[in-house]
C-alpha atoms as a PDB file:
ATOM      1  CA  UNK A   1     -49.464  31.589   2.527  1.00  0.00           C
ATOM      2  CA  UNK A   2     -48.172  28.454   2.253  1.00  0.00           C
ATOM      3  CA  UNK A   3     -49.974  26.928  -1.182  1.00  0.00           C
ATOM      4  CA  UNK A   4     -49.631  23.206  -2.061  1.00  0.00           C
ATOM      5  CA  UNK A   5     -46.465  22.344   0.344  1.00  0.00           C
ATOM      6  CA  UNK A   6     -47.013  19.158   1.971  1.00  0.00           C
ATOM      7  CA  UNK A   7     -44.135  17.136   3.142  1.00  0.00           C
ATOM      8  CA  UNK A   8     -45.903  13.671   3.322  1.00  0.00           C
ATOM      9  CA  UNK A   9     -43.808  11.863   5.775  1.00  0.00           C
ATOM     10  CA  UNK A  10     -43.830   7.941   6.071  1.00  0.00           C
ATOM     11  CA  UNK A  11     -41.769   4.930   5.863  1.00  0.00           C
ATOM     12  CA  UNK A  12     -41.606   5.084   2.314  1.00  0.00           C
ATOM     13  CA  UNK A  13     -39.936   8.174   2.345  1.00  0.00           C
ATOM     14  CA  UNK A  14     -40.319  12.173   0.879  1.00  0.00           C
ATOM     15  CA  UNK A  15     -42.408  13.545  -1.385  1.00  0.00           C
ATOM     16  CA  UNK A  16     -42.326  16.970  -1.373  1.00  0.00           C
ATOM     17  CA  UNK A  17     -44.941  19.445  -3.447  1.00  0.00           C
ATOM     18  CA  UNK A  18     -44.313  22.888  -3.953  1.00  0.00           C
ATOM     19  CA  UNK A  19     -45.689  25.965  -5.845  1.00  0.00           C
ATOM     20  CA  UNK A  20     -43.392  28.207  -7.877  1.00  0.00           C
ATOM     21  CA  UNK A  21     -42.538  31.844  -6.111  1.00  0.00           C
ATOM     22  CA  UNK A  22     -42.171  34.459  -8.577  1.00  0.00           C
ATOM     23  CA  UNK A  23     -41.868  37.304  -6.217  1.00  0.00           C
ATOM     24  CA  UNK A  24     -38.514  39.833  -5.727  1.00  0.00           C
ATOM     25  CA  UNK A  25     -37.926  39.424  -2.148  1.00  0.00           C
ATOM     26  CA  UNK A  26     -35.422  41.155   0.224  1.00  0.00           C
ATOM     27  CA  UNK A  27     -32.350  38.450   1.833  1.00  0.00           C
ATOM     28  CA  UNK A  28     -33.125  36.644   4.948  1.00  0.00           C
ATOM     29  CA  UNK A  29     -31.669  37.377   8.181  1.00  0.00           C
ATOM     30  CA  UNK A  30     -29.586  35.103  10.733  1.00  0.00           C
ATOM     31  CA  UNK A  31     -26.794  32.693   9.963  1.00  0.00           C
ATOM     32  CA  UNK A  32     -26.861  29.599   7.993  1.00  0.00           C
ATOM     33  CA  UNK A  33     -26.016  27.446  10.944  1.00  0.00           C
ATOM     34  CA  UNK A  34     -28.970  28.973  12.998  1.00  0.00           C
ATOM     35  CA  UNK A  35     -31.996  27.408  13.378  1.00  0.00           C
ATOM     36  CA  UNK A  36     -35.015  29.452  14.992  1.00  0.00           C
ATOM     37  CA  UNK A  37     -38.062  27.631  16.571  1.00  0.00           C
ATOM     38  CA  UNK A  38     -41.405  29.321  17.029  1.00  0.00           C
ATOM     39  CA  UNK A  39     -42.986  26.918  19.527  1.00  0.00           C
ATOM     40  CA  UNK A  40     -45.439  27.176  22.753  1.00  0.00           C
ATOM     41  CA  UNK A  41     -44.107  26.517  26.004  1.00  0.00           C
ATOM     42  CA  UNK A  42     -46.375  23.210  26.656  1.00  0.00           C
ATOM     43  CA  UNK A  43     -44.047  21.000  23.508  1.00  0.00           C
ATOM     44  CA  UNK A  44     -41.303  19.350  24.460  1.00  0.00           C
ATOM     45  CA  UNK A  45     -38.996  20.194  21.701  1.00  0.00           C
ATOM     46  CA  UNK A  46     -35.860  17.890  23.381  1.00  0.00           C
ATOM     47  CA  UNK A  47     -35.818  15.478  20.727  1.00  0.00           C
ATOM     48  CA  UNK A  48     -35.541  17.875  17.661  1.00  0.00           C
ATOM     49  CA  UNK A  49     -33.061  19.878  19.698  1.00  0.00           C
ATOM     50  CA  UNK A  50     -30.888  17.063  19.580  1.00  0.00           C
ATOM     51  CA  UNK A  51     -30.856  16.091  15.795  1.00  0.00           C
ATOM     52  CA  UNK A  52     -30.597  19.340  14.885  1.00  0.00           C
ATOM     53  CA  UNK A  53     -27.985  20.307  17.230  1.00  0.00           C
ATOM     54  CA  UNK A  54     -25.815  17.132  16.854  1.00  0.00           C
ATOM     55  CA  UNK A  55     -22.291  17.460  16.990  1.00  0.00           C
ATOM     56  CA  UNK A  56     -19.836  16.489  14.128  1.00  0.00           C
ATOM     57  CA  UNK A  57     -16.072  16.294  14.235  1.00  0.00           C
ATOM     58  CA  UNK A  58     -13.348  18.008  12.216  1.00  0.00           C
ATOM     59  CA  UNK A  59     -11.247  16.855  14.421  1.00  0.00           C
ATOM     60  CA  UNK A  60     -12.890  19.446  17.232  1.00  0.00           C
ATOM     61  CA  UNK A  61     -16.233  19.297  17.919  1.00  0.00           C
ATOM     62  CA  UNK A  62     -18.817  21.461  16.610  1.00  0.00           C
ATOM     63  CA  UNK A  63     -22.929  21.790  16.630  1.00  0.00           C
ATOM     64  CA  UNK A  64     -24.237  21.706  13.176  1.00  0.00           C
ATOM     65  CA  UNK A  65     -27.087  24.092  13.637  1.00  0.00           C
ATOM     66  CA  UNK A  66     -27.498  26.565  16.767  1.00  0.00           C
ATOM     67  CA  UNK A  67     -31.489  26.479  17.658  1.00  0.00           C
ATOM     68  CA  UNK A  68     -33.033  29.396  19.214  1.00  0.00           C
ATOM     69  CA  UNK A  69     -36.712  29.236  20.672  1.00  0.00           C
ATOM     70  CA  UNK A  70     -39.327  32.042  21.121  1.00  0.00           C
ATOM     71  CA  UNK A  71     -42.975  32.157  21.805  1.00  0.00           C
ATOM     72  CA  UNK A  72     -45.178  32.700  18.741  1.00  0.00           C
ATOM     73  CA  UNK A  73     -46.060  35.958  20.280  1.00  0.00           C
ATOM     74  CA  UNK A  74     -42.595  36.421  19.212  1.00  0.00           C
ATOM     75  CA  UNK A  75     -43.536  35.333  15.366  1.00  0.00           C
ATOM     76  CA  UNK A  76     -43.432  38.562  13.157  1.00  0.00           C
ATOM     77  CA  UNK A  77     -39.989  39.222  14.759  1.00  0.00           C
ATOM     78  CA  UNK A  78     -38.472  36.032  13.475  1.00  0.00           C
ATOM     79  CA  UNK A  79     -40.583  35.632  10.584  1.00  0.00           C
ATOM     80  CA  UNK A  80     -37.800  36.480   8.240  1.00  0.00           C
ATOM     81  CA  UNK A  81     -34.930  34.613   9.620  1.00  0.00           C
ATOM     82  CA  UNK A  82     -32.778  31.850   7.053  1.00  0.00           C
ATOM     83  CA  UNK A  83     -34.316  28.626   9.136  1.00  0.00           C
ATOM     84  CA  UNK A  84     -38.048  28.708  10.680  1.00  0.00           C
ATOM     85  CA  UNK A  85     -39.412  26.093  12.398  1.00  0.00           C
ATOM     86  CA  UNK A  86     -43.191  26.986  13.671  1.00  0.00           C
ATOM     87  CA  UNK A  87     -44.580  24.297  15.760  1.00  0.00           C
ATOM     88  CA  UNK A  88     -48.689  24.118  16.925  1.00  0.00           C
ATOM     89  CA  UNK A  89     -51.425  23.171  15.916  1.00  0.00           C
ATOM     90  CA  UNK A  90     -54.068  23.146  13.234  1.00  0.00           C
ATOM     91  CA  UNK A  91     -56.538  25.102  15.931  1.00  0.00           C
ATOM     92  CA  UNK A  92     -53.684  28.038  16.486  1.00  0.00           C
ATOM     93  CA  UNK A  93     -54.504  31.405  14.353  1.00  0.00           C
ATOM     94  CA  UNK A  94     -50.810  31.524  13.780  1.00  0.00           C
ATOM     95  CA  UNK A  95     -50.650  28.246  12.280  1.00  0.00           C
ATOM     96  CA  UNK A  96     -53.935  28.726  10.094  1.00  0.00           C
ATOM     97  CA  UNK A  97     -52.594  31.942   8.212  1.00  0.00           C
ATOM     98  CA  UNK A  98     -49.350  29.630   7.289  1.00  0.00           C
ATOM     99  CA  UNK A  99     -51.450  27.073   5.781  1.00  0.00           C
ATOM    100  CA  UNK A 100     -53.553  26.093   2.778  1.00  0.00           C
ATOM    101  CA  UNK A 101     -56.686  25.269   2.663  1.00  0.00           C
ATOM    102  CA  UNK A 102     -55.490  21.681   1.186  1.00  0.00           C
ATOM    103  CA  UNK A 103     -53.025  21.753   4.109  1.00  0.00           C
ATOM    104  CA  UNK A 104     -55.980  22.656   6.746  1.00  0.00           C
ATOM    105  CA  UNK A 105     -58.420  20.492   5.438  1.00  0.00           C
ATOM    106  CA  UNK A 106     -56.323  17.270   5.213  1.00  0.00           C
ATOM    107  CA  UNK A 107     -57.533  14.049   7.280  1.00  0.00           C
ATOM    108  CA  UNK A 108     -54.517  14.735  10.079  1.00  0.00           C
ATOM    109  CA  UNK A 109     -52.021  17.254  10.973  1.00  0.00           C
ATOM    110  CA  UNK A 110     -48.537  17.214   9.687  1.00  0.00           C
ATOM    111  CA  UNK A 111     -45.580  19.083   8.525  1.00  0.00           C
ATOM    112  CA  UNK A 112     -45.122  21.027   5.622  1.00  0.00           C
ATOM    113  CA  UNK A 113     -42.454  23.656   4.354  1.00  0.00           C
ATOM    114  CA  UNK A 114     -41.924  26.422   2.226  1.00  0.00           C
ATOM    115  CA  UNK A 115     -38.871  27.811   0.174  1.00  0.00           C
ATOM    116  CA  UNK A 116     -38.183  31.680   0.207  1.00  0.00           C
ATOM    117  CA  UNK A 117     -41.952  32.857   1.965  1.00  0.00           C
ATOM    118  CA  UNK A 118     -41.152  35.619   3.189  1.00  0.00           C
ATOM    119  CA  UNK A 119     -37.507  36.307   2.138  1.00  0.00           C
ATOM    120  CA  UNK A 120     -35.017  34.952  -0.288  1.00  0.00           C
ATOM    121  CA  UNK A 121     -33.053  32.359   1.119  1.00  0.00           C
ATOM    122  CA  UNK A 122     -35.078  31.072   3.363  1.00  0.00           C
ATOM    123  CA  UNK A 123     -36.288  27.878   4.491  1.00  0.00           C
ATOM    124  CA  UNK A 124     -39.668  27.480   6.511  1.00  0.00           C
ATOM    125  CA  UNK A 125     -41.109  24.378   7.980  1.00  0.00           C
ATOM    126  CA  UNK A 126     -44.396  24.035   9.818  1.00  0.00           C
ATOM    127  CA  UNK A 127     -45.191  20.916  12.504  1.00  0.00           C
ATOM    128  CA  UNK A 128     -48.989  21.171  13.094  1.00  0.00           C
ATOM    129  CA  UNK A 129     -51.394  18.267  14.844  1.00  0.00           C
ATOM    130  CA  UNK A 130     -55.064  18.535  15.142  1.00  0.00           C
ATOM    131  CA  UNK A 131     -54.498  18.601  18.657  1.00  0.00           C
ATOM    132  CA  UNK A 132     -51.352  18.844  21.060  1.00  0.00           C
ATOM    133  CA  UNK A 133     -50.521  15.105  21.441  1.00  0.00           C
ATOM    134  CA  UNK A 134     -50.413  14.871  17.616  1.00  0.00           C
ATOM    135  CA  UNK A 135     -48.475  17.595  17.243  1.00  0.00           C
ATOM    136  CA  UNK A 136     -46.052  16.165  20.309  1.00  0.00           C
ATOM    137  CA  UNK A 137     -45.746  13.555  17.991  1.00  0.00           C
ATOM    138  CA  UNK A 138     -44.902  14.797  15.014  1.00  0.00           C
ATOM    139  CA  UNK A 139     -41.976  16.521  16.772  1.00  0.00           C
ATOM    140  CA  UNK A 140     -40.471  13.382  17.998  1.00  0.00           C
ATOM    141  CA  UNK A 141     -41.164  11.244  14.835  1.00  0.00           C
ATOM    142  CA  UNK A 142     -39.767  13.450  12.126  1.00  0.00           C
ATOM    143  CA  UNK A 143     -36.912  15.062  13.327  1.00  0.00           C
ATOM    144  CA  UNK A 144     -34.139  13.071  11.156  1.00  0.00           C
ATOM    145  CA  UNK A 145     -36.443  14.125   8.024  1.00  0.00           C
ATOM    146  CA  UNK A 146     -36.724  17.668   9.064  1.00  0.00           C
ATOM    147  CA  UNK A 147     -33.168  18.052   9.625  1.00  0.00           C
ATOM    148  CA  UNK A 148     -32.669  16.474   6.502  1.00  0.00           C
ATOM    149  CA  UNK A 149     -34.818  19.165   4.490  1.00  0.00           C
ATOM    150  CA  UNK A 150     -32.718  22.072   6.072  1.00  0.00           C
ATOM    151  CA  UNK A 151     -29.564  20.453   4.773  1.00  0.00           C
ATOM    152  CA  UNK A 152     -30.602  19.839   1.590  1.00  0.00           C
ATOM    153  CA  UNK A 153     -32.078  23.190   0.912  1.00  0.00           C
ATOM    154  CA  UNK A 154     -29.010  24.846   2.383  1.00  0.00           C
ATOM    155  CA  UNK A 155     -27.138  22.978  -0.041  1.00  0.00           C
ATOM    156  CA  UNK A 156     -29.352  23.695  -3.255  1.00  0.00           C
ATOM    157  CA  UNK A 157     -28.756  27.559  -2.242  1.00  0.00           C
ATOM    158  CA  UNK A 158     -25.417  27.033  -1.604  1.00  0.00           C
ATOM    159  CA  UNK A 159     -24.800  25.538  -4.978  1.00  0.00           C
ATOM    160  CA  UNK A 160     -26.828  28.630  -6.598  1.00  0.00           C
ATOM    161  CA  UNK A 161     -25.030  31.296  -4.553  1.00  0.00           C
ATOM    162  CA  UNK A 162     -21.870  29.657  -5.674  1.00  0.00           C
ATOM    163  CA  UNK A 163     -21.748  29.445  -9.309  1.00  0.00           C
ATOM    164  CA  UNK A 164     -24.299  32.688  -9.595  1.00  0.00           C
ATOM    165  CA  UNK A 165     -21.690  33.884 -11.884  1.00  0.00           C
ATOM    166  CA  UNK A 166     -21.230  31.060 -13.610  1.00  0.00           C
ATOM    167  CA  UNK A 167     -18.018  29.346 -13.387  1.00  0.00           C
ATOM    168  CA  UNK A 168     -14.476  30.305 -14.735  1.00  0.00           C
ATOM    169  CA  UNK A 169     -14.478  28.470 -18.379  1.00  0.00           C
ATOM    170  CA  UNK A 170     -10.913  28.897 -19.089  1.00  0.00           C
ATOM    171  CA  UNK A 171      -9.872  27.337 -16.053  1.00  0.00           C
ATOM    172  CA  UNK A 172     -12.224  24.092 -16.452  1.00  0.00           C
ATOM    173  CA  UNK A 173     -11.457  23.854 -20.359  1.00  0.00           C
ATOM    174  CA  UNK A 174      -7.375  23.693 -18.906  1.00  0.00           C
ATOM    175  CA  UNK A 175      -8.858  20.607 -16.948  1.00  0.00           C
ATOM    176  CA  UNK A 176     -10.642  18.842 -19.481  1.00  0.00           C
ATOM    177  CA  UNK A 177      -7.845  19.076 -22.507  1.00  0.00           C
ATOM    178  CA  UNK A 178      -5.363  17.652 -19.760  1.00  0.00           C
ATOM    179  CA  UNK A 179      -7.414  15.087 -18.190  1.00  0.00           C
ATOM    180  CA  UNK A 180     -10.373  14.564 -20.336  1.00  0.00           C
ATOM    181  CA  UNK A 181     -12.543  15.411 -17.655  1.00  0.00           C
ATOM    182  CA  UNK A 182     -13.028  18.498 -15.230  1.00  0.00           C
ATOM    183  CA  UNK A 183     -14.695  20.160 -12.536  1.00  0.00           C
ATOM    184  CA  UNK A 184     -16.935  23.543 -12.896  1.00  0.00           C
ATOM    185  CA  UNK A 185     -14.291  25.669 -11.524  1.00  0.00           C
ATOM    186  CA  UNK A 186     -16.069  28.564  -9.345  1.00  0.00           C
ATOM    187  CA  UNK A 187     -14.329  32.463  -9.482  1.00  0.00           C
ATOM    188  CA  UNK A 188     -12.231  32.653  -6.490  1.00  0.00           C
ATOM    189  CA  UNK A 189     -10.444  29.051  -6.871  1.00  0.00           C
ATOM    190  CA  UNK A 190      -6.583  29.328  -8.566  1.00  0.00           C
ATOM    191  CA  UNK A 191      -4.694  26.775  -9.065  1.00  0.00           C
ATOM    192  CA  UNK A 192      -2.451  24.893  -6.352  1.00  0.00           C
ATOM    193  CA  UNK A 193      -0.325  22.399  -7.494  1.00  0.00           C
ATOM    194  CA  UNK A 194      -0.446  20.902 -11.260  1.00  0.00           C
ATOM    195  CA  UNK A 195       1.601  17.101 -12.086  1.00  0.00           C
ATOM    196  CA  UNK A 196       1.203  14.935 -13.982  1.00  0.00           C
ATOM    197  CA  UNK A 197      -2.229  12.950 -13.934  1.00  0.00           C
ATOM    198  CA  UNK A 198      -3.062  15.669 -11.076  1.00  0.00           C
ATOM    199  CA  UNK A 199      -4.329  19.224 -10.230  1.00  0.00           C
ATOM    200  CA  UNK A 200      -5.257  20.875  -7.529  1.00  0.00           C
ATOM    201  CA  UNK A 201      -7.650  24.263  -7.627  1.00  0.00           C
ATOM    202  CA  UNK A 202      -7.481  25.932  -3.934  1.00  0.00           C
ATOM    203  CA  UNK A 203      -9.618  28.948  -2.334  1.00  0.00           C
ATOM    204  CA  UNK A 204      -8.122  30.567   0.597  1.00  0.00           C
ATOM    205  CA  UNK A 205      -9.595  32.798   3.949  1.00  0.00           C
ATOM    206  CA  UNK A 206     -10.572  29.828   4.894  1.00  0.00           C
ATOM    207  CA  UNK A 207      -8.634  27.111   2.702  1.00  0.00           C
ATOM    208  CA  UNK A 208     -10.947  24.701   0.613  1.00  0.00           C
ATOM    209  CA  UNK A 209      -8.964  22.502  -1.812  1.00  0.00           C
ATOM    210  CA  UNK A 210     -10.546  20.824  -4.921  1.00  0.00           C
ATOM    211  CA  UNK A 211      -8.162  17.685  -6.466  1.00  0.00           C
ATOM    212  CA  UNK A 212      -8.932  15.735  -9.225  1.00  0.00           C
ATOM    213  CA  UNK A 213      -6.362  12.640 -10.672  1.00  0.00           C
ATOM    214  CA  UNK A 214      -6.696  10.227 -12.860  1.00  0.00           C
ATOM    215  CA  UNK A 215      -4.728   6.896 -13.900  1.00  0.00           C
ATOM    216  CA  UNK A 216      -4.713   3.157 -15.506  1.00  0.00           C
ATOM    217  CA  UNK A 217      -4.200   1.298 -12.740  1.00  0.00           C
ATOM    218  CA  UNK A 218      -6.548   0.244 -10.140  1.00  0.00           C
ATOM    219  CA  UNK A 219      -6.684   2.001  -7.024  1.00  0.00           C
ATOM    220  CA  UNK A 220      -6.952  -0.816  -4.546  1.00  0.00           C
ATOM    221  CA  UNK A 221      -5.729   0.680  -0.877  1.00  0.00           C
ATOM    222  CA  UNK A 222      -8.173   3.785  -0.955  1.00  0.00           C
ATOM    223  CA  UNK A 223      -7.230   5.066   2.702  1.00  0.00           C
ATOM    224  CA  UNK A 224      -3.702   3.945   1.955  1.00  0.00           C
ATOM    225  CA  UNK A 225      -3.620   5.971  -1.694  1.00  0.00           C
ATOM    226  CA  UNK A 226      -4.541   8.992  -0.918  1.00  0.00           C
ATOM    227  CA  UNK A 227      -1.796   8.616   2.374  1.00  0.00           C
ATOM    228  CA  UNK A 228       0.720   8.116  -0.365  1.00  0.00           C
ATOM    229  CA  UNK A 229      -0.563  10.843  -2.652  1.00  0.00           C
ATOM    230  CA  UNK A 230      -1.226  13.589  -0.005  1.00  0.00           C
ATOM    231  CA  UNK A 231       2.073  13.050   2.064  1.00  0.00           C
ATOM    232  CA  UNK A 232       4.062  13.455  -1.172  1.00  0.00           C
ATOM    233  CA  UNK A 233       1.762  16.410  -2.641  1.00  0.00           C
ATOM    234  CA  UNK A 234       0.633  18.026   0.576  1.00  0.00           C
ATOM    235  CA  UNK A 235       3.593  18.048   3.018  1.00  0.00           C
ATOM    236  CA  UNK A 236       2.889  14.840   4.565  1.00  0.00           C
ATOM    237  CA  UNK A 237      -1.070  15.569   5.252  1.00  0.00           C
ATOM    238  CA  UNK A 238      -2.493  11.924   6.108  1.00  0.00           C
ATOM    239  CA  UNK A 239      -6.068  10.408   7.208  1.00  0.00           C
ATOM    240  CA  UNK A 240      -7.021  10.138  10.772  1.00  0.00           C
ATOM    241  CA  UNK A 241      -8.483   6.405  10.672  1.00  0.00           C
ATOM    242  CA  UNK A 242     -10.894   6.700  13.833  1.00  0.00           C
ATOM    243  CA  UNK A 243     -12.891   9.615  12.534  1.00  0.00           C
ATOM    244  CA  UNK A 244     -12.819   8.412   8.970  1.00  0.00           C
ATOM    245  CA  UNK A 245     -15.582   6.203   6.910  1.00  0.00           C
ATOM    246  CA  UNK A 246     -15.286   4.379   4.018  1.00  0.00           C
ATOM    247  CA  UNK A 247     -18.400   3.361   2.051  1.00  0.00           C
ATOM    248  CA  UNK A 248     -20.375   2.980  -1.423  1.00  0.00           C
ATOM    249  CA  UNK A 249     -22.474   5.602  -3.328  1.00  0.00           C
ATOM    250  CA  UNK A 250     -23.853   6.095  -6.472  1.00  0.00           C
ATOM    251  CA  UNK A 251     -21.823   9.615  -7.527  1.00  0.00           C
ATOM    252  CA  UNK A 252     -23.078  11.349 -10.821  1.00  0.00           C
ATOM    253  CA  UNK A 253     -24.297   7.918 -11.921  1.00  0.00           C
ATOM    254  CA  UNK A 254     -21.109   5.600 -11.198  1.00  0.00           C
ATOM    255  CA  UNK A 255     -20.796   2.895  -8.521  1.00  0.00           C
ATOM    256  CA  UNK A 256     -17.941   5.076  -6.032  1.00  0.00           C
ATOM    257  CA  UNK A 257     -16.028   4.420  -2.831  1.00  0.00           C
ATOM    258  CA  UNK A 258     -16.466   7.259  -0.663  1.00  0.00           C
ATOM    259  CA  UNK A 259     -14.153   8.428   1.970  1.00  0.00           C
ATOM    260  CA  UNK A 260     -15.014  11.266   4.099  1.00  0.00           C
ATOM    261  CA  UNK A 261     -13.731  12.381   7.315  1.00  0.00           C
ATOM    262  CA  UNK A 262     -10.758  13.713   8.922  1.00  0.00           C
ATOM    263  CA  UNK A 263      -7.640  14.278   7.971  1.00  0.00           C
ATOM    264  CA  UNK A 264      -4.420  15.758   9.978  1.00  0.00           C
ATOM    265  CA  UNK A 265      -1.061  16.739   9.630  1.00  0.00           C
ATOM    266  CA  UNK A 266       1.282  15.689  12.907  1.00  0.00           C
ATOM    267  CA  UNK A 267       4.488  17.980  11.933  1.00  0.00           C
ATOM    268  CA  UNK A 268       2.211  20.962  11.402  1.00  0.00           C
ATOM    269  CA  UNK A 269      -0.144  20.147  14.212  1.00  0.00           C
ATOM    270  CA  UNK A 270      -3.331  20.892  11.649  1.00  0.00           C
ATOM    271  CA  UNK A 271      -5.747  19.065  10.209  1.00  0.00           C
ATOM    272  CA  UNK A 272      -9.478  19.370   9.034  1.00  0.00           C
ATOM    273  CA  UNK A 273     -12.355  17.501   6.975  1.00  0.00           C
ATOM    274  CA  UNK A 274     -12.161  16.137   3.816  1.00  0.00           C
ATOM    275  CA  UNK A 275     -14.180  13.652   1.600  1.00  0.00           C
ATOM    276  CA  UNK A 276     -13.279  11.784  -1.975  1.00  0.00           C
ATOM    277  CA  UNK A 277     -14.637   9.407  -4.231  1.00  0.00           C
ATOM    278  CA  UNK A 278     -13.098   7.176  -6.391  1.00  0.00           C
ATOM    279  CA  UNK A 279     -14.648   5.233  -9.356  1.00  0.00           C
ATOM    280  CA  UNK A 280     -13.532   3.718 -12.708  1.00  0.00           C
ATOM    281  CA  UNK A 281     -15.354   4.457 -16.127  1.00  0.00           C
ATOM    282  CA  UNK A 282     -14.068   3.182 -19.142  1.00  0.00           C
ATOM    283  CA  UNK A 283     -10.902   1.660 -17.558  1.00  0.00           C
ATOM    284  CA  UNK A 284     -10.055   4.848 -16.464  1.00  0.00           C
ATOM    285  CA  UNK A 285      -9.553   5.343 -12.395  1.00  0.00           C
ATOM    286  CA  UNK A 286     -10.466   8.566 -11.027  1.00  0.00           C
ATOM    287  CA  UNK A 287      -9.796  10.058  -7.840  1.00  0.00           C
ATOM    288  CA  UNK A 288     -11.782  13.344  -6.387  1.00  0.00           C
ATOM    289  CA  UNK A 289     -10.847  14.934  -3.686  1.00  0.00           C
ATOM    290  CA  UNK A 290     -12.207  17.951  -1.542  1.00  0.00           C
ATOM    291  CA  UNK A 291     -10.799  18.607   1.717  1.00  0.00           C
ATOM    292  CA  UNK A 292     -10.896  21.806   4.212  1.00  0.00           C
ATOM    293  CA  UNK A 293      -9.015  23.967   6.620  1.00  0.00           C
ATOM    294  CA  UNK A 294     -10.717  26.557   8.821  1.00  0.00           C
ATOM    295  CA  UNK A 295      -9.798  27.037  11.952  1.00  0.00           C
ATOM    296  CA  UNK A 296     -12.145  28.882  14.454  1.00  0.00           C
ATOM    297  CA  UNK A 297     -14.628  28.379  11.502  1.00  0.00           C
ATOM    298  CA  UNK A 298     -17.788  25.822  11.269  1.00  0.00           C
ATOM    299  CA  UNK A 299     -16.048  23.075   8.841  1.00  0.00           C
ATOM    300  CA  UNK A 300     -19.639  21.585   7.595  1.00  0.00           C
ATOM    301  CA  UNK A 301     -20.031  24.824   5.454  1.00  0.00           C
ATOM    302  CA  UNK A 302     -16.469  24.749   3.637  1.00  0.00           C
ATOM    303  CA  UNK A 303     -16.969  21.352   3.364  1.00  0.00           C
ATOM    304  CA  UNK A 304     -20.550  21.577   1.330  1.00  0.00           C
ATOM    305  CA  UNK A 305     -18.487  23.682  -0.705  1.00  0.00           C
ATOM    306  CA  UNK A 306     -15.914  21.375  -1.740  1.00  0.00           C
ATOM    307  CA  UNK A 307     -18.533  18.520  -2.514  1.00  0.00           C
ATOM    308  CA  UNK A 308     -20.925  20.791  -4.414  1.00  0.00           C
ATOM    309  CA  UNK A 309     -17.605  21.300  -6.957  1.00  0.00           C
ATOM    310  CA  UNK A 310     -16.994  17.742  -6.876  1.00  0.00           C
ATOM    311  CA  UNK A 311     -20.317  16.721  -8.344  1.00  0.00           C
ATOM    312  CA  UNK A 312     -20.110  19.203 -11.234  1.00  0.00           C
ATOM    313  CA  UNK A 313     -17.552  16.565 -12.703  1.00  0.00           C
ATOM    314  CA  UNK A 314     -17.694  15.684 -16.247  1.00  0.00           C
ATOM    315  CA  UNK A 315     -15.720  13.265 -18.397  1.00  0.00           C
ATOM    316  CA  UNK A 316     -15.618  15.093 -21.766  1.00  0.00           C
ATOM    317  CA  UNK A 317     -15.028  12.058 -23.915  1.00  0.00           C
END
């Protein structure tokens, strides 16, 4: 049952409640990238279908999650699938055995979730009116928040999945007497190319490539640097400007430029996603770089990787 796990949704934001789960539970089943929706036939489900099927590009397009819908009399065969969505409403026995009695007994409807209910790995969220228009509404007013919760939880159990070993030490204590700062190298990652002021870690099957550089100087050009880095370092690799952002974010507690997108490789006809930041601390520039290529693959996946790695940075003095 779900106990104390309200999302409280409104224009202020998130907060999110949620009672610790001790239990030893088998692994959920279904793919990371699927998305199943336990819903009645009389909610129109269009507008969630959309945000959580829309389409990113790395160059090629490709549907972030894949949403499958059943019938709740279809329930206990789904029940233990990665990503749950069970829509009704408060009335529905299917939707009271889900719920608290805080949940139940609150002034409206609205939609809650649970980590790891049934199985491990697995993310539940519940979208339940006191009555069907409620419930309609709920649908349509909280889809950017609910696909927001997936991602985020798929990226906290991403992070634990990949450093469940813990991280390679000798390979991250190289970084940090070289540079003076380092990533958390995960098992699996070797290194690519080393210079001066430079290093690359790579994973292959499919290829995700961590780089970290520092230097004195500004870095003014940001698109235009790591053009001039990556074409001398990585065979000419540059950044394809009309699916590529540049903007500002607050990365492990420094003011950064951000660039993610796509980037592409003319002579090799190849390209993929990538995103970096770049920041200066202490009149020191650094540059972080994660980029991806997986071909036939979903890139979004890979590409979580990469960033999870990059924000396990650390200056060590």
């Amino acid at each position: 049952m779900i106990k104390k796990l309200l999302l409280y949704l409104s224009v202020f934001g998130i907060l999110l409640v949620s009672a610790c789960n001790h239990r030893a539970l088998p692994h959920s089943a279904g793919r990371r990238d699927d998305i199943v929706v336990i819903v009645p036939q009389e909610f129109n489900t269009d507008s969630l279908k959309k945000v959580l099927e829309q389409a990113e590009y790395y160059p090629t397009r490709e549907e972030v999650y894949r949403v499958r819908e059943f019938p709740p009399a279809s329930f206990e065969q789904y029940k233990y699938w990665r990503n749950i969505i069970v829509i009704g409403t408060l009335q529905d026995d299917y939707i009271d055995e889900l719920l608290s009695d805080e949940a139940k007994n609150s002034v409206s409807g609205g939609v809650f979730t649970e980590e790891d209910m049934w199985v491990t790995l697995q993310s539940v969220v519940v979208i339940a009116g006191r009555d069907r228009e409620e419930t309609q509404m709920l649908i349509n007013q909280y889809a950017n928040a609910i696909y927001r919760t997936f991602r985020d939880r798929e990226r906290e159990r991403f992070g634990k999945i990949l450093y469940l070993d813990g991280f390679d030490k000798g390979k991250t204590e190289r970084i940090e007497k070289l540079f003076g700062a380092s990533f958390k190298i995960p098992y699996g990652y070797y290194m690519s190319r080393e210079e001066d002021q430079f290093i690359t870690y790579i994973r292959k099957s499919p290829d995700r490539l961590v780089t970290l550089l520092y230097r004195n100087q500004p870095i003014r050009n940001l698109i235009g640097f790591r053009d001039s880095l990556f074409a001398a370092y990585f065979e000419g690799d540059s950044v394809y400007f009309p699916l590529t952002t540049v903007d500002t974010v607050k990365f492990k507690n420094e003011t950064a430029f951000r660039i993610q997108g796509v980037w592409q490789n003319t002579q090799k006809v190849m390209g993929g996603p990538f995103i970096s930041y770049i920041f200066e601390k202490e009149g020191i520039w650094y540059f972080l770089d994660g980029h991806v290529f997986a071909p036939g693959k979903k890139k979004w996946v890979y590409l979580e990787e990469v960033d999870i790695i990059l924000h396990t940075f650390k200056k060590s003095f």
